[in-house]
Protein backbone atom coordinates (compact mmCIF):
# COMPACT_ATOMS: atom_id res chain seq x y z
CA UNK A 1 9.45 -10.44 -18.51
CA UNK A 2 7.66 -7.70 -20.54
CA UNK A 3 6.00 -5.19 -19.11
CA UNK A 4 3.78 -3.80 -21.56
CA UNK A 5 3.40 -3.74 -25.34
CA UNK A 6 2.21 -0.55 -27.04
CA UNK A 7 0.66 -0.03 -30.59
CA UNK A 8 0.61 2.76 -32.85
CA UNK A 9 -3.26 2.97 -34.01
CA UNK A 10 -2.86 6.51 -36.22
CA UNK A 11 -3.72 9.91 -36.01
CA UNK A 12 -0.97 9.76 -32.74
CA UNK A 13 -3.00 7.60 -30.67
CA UNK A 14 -1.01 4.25 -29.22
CA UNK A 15 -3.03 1.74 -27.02
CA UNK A 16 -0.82 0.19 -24.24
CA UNK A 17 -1.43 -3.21 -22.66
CA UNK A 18 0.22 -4.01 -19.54
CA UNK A 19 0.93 -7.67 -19.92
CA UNK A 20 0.65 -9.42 -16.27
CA UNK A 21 -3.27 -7.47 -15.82
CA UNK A 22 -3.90 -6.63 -19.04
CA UNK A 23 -5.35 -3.47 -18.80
CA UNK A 24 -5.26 -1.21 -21.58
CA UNK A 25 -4.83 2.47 -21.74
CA UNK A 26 -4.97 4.71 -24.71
CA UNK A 27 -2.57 8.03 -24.89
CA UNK A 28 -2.72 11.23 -27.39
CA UNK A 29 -0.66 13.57 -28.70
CA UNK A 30 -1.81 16.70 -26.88
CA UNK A 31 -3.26 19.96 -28.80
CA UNK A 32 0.01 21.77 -28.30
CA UNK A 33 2.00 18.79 -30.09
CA UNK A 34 -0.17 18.22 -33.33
CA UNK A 35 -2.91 16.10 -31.60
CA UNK A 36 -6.29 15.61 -30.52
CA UNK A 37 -5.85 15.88 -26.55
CA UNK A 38 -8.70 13.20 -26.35
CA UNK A 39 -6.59 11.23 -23.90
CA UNK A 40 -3.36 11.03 -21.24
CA UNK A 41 -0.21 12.20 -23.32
CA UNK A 42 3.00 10.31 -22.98
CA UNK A 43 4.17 13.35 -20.96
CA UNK A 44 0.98 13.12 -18.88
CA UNK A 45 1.45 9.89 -17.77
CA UNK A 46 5.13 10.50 -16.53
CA UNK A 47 4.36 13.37 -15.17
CA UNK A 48 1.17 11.71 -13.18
CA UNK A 49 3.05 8.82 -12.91
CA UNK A 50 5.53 10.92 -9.67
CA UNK A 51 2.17 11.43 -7.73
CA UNK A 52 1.02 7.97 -7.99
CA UNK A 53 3.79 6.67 -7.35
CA UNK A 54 4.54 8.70 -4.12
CA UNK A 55 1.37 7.91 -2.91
CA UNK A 56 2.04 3.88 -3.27
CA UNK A 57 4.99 4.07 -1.81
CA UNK A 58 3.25 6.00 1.25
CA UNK A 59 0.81 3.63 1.47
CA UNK A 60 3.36 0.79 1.34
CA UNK A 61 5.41 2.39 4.09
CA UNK A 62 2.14 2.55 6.25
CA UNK A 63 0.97 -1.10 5.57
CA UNK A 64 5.21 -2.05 6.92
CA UNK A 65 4.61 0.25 9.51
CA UNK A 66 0.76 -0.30 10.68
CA UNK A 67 -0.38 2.99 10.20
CA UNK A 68 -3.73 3.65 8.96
CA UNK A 69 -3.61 5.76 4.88
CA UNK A 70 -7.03 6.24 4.44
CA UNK A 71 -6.71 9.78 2.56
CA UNK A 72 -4.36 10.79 -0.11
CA UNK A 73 -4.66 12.87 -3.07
CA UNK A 74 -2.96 14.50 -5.27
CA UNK A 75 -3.27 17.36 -8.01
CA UNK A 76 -0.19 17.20 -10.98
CA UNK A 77 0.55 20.40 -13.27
CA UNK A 78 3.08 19.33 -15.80
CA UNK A 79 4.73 22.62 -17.68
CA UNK A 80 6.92 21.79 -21.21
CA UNK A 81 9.86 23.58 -22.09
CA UNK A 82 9.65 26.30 -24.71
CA UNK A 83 13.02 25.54 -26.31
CA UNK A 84 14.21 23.05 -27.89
CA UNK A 85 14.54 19.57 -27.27
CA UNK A 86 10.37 19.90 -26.01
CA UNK A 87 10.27 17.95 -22.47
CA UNK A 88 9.01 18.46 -19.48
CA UNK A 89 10.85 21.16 -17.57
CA UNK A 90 8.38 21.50 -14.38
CA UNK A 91 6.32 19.41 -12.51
CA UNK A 92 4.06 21.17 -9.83
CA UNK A 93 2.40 18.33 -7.41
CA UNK A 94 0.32 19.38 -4.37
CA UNK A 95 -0.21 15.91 -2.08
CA UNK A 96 -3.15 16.17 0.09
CA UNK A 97 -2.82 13.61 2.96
CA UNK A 98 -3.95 14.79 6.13
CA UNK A 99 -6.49 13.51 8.31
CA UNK A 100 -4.82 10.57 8.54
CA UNK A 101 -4.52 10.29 12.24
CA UNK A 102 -0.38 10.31 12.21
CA UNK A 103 1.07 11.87 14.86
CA UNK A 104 4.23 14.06 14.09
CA UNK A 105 7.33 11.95 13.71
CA UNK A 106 5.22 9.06 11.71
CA UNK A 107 3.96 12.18 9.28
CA UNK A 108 7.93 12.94 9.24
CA UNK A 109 8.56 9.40 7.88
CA UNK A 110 5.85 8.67 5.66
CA UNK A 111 6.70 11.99 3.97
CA UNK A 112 10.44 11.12 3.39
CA UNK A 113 9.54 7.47 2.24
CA UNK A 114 6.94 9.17 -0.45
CA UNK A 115 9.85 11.52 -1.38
CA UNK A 116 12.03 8.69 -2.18
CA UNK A 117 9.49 6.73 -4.71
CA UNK A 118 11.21 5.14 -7.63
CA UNK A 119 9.57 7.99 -9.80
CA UNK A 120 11.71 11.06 -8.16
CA UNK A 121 14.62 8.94 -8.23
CA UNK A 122 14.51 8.54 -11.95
CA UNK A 123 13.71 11.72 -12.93
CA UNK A 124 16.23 13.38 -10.29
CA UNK A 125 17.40 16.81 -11.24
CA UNK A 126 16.03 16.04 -14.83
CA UNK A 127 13.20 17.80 -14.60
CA UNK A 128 12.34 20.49 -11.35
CA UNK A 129 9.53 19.62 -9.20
CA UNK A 130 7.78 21.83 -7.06
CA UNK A 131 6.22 20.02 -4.21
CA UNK A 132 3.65 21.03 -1.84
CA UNK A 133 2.37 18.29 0.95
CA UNK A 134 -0.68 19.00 3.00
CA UNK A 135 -0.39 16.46 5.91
């Protein structure tokens, strides 16, 4: 099934749909890359795409494991590379997601299940990632 379908409306704007909700999202070029800036870049959306993710998959492992996730943030700096081919080179994430009431071994686990979202596994060594947990 298709996931989304994405169309180029000029000036380096594309609108996204994703098909099963259809919910629409809008990206940008950024100001460094020739555009506007007036939205998510591609690049932004990967890049925020690892902190979301790690925080669904926490909260997934605490709805399988009865814990309560009622706090979870997370701040995403994304850094390009200066050479040549541009990509991202860095992500720095800081995960906020204490005061959750864990006790030390379930902190333990829900940290390793967030480490091992489908994001990180993607991106792997691709790209480095600096990543500071609060918990």
């Amino acid at each position: 099934m298709i996931t989304s379908k994405v169309n180029y409306l000029g000036e380096l704007r594309t609108s996204a749909t994703h098909i099963a909700s259809g919910t629409t999202i809008i990206t940008d070029a950024p100001t460094d890359n020739h555009g506007k800036g007036e939205a998510f870049s591609p690049t932004d959306l990967v890049a925020t795409s690892y902190a979301s993710c790690m925080l669904t998959i926490i909260g997934i492992y605490c709805q399988s494991h009865n814990l309560s996730f009622v706090n979870g943030t997370a701040e995403v700096t994304k850094i390009m590379s200066t050479d040549s081919p541009r990509r991202i080179s860095k992500l720095i994430i800081n995960i906020d997601i204490s005061n959750n009431g864990w006790d030390e071994s379930q902190t333990k686990h829900v940290i390793a299940a967030g480490r091992a979202c489908p994001v990180a596994k993607t991106l792997g060594d691709n790209v480095e990632v600096e990543l500071n947990i609060n918990a």
